[in-house]
PDB file of N, CA and C in Angstrom:
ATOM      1  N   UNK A   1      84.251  34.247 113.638  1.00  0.00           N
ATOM      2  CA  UNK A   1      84.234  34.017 112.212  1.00  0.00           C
ATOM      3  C   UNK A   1      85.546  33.356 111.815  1.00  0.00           C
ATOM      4  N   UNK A   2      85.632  32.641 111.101  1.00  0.00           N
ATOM      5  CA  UNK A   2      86.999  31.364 109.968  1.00  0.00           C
ATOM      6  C   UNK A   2      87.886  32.386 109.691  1.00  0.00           C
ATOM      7  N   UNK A   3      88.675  32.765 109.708  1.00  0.00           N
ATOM      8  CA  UNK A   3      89.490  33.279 108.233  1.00  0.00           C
ATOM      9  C   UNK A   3      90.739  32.117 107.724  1.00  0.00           C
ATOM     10  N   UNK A   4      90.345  31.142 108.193  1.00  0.00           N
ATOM     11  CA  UNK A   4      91.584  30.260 107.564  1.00  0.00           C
ATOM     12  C   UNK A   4      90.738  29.464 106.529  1.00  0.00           C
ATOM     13  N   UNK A   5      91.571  28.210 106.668  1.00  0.00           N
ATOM     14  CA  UNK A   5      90.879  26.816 105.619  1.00  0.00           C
ATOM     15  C   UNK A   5      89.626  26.946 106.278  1.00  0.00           C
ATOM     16  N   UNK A   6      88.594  26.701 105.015  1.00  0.00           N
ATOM     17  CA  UNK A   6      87.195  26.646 105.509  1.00  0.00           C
ATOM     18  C   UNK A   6      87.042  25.132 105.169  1.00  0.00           C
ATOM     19  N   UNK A   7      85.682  24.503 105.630  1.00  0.00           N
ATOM     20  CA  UNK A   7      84.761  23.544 104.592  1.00  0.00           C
ATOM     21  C   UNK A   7      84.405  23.725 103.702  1.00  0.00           C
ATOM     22  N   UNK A   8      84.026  22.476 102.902  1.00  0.00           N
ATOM     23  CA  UNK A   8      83.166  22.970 101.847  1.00  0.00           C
ATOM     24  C   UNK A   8      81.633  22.679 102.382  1.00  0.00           C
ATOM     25  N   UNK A   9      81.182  23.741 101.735  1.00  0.00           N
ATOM     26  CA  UNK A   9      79.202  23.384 102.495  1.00  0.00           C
ATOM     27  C   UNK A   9      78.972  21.825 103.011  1.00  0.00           C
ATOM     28  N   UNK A  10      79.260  20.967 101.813  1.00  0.00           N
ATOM     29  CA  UNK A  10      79.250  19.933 102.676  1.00  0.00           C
ATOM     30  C   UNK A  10      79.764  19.385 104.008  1.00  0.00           C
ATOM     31  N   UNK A  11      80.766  19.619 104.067  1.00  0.00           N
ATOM     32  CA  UNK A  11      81.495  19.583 105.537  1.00  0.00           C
ATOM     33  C   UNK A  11      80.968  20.065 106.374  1.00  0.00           C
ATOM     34  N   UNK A  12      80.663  21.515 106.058  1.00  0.00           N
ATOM     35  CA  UNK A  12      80.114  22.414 107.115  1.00  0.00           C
ATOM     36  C   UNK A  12      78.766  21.621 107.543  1.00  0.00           C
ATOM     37  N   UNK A  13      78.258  21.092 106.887  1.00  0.00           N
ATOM     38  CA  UNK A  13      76.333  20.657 107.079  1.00  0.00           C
ATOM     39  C   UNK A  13      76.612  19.172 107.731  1.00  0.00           C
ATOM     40  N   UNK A  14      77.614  18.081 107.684  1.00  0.00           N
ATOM     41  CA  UNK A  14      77.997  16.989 107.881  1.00  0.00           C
ATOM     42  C   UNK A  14      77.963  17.735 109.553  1.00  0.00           C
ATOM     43  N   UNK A  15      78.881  18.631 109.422  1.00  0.00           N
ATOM     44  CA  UNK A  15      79.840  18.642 111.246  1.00  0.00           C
ATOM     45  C   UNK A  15      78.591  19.377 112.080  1.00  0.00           C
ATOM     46  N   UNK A  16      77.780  20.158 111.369  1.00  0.00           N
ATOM     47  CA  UNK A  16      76.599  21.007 111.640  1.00  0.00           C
ATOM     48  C   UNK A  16      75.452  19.931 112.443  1.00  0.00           C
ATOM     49  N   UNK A  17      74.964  18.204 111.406  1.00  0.00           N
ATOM     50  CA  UNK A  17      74.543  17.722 112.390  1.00  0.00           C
ATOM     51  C   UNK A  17      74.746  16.281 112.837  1.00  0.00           C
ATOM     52  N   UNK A  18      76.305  16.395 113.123  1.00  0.00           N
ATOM     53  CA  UNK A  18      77.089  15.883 114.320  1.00  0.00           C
ATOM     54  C   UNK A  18      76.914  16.525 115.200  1.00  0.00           C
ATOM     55  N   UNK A  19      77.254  17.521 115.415  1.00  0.00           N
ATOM     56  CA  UNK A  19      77.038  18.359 116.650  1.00  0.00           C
ATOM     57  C   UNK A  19      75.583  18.054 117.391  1.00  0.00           C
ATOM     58  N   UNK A  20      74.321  17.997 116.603  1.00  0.00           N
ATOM     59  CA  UNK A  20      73.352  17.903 116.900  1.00  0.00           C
ATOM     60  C   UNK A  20      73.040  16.341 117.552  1.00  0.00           C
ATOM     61  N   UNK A  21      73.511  15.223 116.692  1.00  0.00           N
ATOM     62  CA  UNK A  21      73.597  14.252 116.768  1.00  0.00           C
ATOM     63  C   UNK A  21      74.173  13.820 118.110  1.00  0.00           C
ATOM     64  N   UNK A  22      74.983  14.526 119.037  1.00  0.00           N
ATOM     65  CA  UNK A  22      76.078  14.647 119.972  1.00  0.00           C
ATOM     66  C   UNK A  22      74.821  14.799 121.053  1.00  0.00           C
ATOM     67  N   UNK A  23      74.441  15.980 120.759  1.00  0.00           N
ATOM     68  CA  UNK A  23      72.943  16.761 121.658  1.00  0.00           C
ATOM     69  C   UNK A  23      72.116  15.966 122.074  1.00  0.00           C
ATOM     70  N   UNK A  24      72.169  15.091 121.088  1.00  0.00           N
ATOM     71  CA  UNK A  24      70.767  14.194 121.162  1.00  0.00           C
ATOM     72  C   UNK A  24      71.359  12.947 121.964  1.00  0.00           C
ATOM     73  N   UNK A  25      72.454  12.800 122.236  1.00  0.00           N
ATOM     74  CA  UNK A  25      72.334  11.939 123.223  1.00  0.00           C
ATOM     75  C   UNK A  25      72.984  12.000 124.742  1.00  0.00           C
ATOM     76  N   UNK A  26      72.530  13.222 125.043  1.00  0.00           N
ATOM     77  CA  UNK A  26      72.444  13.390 126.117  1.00  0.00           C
ATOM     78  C   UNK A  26      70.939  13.563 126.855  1.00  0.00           C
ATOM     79  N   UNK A  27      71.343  12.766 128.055  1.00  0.00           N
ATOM     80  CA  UNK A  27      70.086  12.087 128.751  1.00  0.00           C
ATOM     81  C   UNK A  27      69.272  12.728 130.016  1.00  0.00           C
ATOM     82  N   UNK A  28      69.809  14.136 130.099  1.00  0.00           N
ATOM     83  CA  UNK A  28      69.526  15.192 131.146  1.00  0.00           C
ATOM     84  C   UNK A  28      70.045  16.178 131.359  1.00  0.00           C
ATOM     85  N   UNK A  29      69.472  17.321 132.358  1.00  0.00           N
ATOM     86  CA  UNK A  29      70.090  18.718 132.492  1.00  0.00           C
ATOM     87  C   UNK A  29      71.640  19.004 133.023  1.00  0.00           C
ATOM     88  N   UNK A  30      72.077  18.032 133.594  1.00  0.00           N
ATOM     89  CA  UNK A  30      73.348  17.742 134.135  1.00  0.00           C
ATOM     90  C   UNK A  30      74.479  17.184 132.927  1.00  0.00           C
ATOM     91  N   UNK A  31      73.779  16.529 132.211  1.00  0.00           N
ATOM     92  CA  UNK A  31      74.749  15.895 131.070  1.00  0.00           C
ATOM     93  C   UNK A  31      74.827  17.158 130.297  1.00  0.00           C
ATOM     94  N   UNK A  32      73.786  18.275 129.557  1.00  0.00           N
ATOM     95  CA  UNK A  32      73.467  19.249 128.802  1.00  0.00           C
ATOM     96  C   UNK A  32      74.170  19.933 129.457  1.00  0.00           C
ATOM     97  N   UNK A  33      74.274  20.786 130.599  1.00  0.00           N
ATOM     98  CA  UNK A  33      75.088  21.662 131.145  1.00  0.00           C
ATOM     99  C   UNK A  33      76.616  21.411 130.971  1.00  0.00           C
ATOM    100  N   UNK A  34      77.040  19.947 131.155  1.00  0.00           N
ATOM    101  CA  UNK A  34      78.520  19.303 131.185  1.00  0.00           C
ATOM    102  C   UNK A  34      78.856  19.968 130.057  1.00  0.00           C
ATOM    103  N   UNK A  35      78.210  19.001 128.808  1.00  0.00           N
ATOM    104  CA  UNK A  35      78.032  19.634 127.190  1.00  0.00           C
ATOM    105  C   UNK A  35      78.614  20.861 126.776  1.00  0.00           C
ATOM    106  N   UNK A  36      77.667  21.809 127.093  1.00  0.00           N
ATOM    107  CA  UNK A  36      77.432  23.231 126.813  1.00  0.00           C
ATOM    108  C   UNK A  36      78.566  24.084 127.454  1.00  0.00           C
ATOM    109  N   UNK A  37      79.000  22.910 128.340  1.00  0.00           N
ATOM    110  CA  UNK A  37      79.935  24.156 129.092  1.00  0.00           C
ATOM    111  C   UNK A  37      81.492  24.181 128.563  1.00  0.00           C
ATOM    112  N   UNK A  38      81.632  22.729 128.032  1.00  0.00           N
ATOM    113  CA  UNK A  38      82.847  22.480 127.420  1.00  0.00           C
ATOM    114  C   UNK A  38      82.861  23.297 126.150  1.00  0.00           C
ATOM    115  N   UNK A  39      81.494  22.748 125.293  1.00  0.00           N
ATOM    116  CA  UNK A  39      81.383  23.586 124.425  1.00  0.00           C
ATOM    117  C   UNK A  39      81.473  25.154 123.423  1.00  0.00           C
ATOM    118  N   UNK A  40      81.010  25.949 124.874  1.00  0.00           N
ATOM    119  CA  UNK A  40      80.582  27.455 124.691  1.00  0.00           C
ATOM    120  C   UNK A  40      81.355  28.151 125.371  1.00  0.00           C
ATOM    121  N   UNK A  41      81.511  28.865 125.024  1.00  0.00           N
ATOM    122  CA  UNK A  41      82.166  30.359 126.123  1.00  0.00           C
ATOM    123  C   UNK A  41      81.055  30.600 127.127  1.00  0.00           C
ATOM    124  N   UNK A  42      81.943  31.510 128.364  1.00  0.00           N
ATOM    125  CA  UNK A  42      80.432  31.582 129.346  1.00  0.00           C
ATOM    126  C   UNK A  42      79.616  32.643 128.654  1.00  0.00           C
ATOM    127  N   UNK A  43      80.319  33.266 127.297  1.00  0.00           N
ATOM    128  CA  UNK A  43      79.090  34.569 126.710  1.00  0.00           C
ATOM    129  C   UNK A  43      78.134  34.440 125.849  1.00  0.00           C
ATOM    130  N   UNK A  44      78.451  33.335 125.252  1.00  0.00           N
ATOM    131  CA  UNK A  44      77.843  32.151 124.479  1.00  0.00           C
ATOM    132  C   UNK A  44      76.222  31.603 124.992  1.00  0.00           C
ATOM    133  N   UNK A  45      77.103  30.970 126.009  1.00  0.00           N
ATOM    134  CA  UNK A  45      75.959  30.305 127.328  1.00  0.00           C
ATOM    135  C   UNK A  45      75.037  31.539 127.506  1.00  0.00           C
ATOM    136  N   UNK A  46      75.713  32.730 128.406  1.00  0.00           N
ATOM    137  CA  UNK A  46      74.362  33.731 128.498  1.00  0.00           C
ATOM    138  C   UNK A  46      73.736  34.836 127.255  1.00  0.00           C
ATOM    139  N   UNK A  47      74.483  34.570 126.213  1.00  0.00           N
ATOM    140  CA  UNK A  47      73.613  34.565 124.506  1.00  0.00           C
ATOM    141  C   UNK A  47      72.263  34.213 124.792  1.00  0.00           C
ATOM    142  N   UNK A  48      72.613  32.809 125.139  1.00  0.00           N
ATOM    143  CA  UNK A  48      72.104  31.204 124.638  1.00  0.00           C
ATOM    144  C   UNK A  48      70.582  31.397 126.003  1.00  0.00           C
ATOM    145  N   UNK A  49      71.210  31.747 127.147  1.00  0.00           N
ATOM    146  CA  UNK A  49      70.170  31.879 128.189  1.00  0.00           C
ATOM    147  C   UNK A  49      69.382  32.806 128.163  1.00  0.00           C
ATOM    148  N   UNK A  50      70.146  34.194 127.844  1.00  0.00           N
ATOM    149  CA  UNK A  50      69.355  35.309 127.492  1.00  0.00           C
ATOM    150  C   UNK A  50      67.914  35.005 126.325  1.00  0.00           C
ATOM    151  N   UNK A  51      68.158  34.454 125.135  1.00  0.00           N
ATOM    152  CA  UNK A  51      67.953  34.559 124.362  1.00  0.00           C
ATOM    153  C   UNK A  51      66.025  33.798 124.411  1.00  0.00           C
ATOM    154  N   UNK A  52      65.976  32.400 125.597  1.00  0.00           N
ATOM    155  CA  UNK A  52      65.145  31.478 125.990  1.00  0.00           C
ATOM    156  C   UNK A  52      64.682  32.016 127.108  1.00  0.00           C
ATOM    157  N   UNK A  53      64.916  33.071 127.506  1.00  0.00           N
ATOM    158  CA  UNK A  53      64.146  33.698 128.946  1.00  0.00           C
ATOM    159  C   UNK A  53      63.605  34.713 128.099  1.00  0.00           C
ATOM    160  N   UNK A  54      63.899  35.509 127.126  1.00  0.00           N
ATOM    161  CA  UNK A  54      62.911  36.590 126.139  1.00  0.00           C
ATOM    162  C   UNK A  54      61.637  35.696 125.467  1.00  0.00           C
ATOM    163  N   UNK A  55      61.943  34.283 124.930  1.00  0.00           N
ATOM    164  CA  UNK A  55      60.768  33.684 124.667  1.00  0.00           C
ATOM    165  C   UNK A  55      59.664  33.623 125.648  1.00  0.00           C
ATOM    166  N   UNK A  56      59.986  33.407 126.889  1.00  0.00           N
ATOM    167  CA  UNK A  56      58.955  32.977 127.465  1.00  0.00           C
ATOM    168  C   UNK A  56      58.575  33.894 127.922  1.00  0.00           C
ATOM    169  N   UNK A  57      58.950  35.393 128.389  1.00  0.00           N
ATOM    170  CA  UNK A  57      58.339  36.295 128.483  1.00  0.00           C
ATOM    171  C   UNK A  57      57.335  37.054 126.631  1.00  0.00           C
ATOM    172  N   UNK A  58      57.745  36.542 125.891  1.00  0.00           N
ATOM    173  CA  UNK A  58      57.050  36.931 124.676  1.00  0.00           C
ATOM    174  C   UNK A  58      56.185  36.327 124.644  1.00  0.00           C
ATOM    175  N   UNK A  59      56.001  34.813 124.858  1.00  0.00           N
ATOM    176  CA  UNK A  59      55.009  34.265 125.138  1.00  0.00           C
ATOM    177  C   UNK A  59      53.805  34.506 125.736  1.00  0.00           C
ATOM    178  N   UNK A  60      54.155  35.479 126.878  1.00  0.00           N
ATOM    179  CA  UNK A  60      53.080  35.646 128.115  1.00  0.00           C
ATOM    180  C   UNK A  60      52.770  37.351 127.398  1.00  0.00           C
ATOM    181  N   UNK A  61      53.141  37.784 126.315  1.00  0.00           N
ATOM    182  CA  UNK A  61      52.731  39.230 125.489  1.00  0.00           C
ATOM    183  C   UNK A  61      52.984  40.287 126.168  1.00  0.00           C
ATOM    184  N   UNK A  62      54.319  40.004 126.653  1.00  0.00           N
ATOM    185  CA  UNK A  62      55.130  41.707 126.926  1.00  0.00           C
ATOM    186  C   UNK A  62      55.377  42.273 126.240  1.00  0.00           C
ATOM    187  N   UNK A  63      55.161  43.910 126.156  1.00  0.00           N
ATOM    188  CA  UNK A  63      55.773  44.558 125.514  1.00  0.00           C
ATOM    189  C   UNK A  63      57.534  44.491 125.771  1.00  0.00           C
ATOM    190  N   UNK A  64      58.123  44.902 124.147  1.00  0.00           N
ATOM    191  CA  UNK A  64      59.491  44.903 124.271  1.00  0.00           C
ATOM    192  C   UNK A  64      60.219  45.022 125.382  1.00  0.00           C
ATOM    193  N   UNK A  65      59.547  46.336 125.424  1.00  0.00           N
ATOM    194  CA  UNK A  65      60.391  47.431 126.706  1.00  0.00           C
ATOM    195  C   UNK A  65      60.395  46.747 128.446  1.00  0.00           C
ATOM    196  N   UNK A  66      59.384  46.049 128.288  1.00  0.00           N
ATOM    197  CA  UNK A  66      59.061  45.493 129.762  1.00  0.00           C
ATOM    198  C   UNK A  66      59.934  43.949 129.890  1.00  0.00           C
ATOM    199  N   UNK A  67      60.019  43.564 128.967  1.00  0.00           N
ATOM    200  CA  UNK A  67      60.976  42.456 129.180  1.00  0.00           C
ATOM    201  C   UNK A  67      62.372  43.009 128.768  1.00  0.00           C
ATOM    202  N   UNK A  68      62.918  43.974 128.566  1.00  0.00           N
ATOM    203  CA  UNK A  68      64.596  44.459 128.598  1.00  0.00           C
ATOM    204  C   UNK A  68      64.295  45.168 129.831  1.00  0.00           C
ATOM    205  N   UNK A  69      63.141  45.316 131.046  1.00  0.00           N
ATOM    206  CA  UNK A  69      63.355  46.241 132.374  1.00  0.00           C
ATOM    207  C   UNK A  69      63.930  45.026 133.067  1.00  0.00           C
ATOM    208  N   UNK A  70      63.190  43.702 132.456  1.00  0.00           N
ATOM    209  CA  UNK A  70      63.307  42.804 133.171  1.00  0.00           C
ATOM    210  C   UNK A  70      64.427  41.414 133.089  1.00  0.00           C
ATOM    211  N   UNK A  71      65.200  42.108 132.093  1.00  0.00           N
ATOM    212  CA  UNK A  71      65.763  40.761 131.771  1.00  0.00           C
ATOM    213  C   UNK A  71      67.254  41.168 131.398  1.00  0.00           C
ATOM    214  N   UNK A  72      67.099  42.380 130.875  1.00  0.00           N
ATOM    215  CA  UNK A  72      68.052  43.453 130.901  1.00  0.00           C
ATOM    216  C   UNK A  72      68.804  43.055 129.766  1.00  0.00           C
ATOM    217  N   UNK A  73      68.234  42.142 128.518  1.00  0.00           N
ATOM    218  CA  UNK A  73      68.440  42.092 127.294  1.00  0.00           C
ATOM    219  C   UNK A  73      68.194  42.983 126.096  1.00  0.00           C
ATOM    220  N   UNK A  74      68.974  43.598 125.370  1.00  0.00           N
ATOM    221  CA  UNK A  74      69.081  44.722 124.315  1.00  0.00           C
ATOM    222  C   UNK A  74      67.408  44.303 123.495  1.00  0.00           C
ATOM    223  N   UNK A  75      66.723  45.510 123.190  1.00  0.00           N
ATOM    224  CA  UNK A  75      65.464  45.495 122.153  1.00  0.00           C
ATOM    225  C   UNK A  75      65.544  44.609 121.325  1.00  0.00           C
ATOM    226  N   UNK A  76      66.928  45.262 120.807  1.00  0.00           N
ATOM    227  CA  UNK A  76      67.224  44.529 119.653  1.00  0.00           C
ATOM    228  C   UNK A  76      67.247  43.030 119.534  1.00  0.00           C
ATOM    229  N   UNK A  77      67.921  42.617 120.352  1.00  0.00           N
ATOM    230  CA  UNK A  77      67.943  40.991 120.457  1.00  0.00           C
ATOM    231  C   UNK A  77      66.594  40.611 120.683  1.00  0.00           C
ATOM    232  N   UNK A  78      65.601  41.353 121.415  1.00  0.00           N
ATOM    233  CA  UNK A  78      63.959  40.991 121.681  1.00  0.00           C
ATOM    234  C   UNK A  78      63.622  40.756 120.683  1.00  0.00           C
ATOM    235  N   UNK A  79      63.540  42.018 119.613  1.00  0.00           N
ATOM    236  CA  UNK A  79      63.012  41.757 118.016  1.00  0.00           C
ATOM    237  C   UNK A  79      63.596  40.656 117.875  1.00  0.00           C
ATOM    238  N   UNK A  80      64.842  40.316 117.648  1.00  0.00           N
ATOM    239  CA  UNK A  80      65.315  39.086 117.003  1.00  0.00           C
ATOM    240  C   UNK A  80      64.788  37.945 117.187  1.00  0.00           C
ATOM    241  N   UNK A  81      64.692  37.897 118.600  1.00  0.00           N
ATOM    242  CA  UNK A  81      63.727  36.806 118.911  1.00  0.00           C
ATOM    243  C   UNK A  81      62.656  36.523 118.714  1.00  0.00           C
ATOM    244  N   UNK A  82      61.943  37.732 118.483  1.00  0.00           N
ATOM    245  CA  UNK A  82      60.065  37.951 118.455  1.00  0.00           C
ATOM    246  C   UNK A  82      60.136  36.988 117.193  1.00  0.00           C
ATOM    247  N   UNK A  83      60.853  37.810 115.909  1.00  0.00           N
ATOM    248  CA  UNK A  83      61.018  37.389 114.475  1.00  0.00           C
ATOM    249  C   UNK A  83      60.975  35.840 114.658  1.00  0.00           C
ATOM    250  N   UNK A  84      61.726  35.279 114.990  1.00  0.00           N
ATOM    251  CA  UNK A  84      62.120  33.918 114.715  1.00  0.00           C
ATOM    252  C   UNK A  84      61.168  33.019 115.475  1.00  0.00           C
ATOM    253  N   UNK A  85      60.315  33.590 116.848  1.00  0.00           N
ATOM    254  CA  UNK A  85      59.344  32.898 117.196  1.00  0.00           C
ATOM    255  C   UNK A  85      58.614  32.466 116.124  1.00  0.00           C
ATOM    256  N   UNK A  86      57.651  34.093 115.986  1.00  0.00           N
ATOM    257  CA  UNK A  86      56.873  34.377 114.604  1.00  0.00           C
ATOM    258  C   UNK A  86      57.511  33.736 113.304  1.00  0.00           C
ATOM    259  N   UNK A  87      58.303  33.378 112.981  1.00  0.00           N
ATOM    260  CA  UNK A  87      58.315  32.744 111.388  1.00  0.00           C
ATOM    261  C   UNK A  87      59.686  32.724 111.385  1.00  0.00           C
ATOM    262  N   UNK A  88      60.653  31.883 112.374  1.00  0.00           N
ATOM    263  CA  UNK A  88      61.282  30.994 112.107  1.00  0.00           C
ATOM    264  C   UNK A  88      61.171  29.904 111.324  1.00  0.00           C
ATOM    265  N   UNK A  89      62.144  28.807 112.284  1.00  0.00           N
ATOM    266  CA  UNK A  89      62.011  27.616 111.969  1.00  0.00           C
ATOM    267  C   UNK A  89      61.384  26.511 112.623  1.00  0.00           C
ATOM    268  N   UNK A  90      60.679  27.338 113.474  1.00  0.00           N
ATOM    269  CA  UNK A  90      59.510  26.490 114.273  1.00  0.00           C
ATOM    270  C   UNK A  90      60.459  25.978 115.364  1.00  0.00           C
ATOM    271  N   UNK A  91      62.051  25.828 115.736  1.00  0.00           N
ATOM    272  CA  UNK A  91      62.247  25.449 116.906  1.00  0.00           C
ATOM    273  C   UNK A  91      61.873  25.693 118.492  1.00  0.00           C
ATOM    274  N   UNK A  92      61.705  27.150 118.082  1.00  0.00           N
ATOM    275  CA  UNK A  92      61.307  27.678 119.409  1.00  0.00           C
ATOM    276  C   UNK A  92      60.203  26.955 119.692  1.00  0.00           C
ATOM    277  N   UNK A  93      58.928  27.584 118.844  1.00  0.00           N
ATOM    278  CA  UNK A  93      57.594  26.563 119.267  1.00  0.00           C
ATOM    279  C   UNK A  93      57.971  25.410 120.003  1.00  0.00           C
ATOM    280  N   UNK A  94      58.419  24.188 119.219  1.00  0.00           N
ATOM    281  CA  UNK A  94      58.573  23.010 119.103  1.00  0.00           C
ATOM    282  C   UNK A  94      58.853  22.475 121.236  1.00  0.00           C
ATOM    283  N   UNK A  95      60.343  23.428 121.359  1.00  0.00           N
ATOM    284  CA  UNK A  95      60.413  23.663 122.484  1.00  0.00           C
ATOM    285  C   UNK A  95      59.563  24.026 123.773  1.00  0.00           C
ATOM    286  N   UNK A  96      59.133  25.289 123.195  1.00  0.00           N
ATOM    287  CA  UNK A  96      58.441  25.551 124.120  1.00  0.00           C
ATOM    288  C   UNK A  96      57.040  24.867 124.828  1.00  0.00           C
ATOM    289  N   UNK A  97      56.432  24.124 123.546  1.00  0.00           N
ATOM    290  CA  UNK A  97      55.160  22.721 123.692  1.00  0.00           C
ATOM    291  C   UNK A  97      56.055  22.067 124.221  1.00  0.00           C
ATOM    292  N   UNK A  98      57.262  21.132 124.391  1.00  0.00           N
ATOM    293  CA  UNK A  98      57.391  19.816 125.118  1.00  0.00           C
ATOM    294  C   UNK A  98      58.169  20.326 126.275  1.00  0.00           C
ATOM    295  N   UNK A  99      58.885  21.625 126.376  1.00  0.00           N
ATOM    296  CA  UNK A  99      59.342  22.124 128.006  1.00  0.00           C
ATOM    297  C   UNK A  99      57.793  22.220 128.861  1.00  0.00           C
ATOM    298  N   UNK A 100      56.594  23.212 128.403  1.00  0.00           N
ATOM    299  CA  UNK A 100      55.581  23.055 129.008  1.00  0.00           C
ATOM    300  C   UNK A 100      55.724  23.210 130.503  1.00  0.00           C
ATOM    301  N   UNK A 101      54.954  22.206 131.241  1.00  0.00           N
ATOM    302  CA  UNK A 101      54.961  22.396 132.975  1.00  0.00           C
ATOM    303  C   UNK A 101      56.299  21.618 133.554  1.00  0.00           C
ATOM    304  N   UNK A 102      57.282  21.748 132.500  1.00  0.00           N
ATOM    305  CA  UNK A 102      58.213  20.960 133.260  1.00  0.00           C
ATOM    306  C   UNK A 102      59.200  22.254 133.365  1.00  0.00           C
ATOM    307  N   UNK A 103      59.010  23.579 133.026  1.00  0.00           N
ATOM    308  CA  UNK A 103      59.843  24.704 132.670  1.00  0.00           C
ATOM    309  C   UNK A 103      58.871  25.457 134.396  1.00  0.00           C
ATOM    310  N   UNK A 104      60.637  26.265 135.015  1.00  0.00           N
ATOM    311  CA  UNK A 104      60.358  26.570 136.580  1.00  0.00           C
ATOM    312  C   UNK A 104      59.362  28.055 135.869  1.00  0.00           C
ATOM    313  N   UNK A 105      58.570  28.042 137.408  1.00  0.00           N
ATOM    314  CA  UNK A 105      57.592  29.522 136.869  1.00  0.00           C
ATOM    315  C   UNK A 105      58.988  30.819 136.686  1.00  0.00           C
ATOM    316  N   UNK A 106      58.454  31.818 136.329  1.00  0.00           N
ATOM    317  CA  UNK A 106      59.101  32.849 135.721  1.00  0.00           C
ATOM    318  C   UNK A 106      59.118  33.834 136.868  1.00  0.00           C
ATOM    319  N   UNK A 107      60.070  34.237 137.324  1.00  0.00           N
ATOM    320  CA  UNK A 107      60.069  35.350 137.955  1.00  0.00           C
ATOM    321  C   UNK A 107      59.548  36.460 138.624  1.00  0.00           C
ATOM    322  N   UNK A 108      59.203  36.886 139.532  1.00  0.00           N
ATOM    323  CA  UNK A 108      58.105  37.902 139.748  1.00  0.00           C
ATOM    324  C   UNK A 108      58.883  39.369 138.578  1.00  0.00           C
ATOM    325  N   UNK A 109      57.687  39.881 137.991  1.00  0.00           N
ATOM    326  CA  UNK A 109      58.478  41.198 137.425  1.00  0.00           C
ATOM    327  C   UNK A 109      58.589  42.419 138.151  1.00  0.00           C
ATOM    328  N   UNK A 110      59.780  42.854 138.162  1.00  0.00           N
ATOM    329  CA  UNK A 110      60.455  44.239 138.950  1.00  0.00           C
ATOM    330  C   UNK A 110      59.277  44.977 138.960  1.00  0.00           C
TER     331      UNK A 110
END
């Protein structure tokens, strides 16, 4: 969290999608990883990883509990995720239609 000089909303929403703008032109998983890594902390990153391995097990209609045996991510963050699948902002969806058969199979479960 800021506690110094902030933006003003505008700023904040300008640099918000630059950043995105940045994203978008990178041209593969090797460039994205480079990215992300400069970018993020490594706790960030497994936030960020955690967070896209609970989708796709929600996807396939695990219960909560069976994807934190398996993934060893807090409930809580599951709900969080469930929520935002369910009635986000549609990114997840969006994702998850154009990753499709190009996303590796999932894990055998414990």
């Amino acid at each position: 969290m800021k506690t110094h000089a902030q933006l003003s909303p505008r700023q904040e929403a300008r640099a918000e999608r630059s950043l995105y703008q940045a994203i978008l032109t990178l041209r593969n998983v090797e460039e994205c990883r480079s990215f992300f890594r400069d970018l993020c902390t490594p706790a960030e990153l497994q936030a960020m990883s955690d967070r896209w391995a609970v989708v796709e097990w929600l996807e396939r209609g695990l219960p909560y509990r069976e994807i934190h045996k398996i993934t060893g991510v807090s409930v809580t963050t599951i709900a969080r995720v469930a929520r935002y699948v369910g009635s986000g902002n549609g990114g997840y969806g969006i994702a998850v239609k154009r990753v499709g058969s190009t996303r590796p199979a999932a894990p055998a479960q414990r």
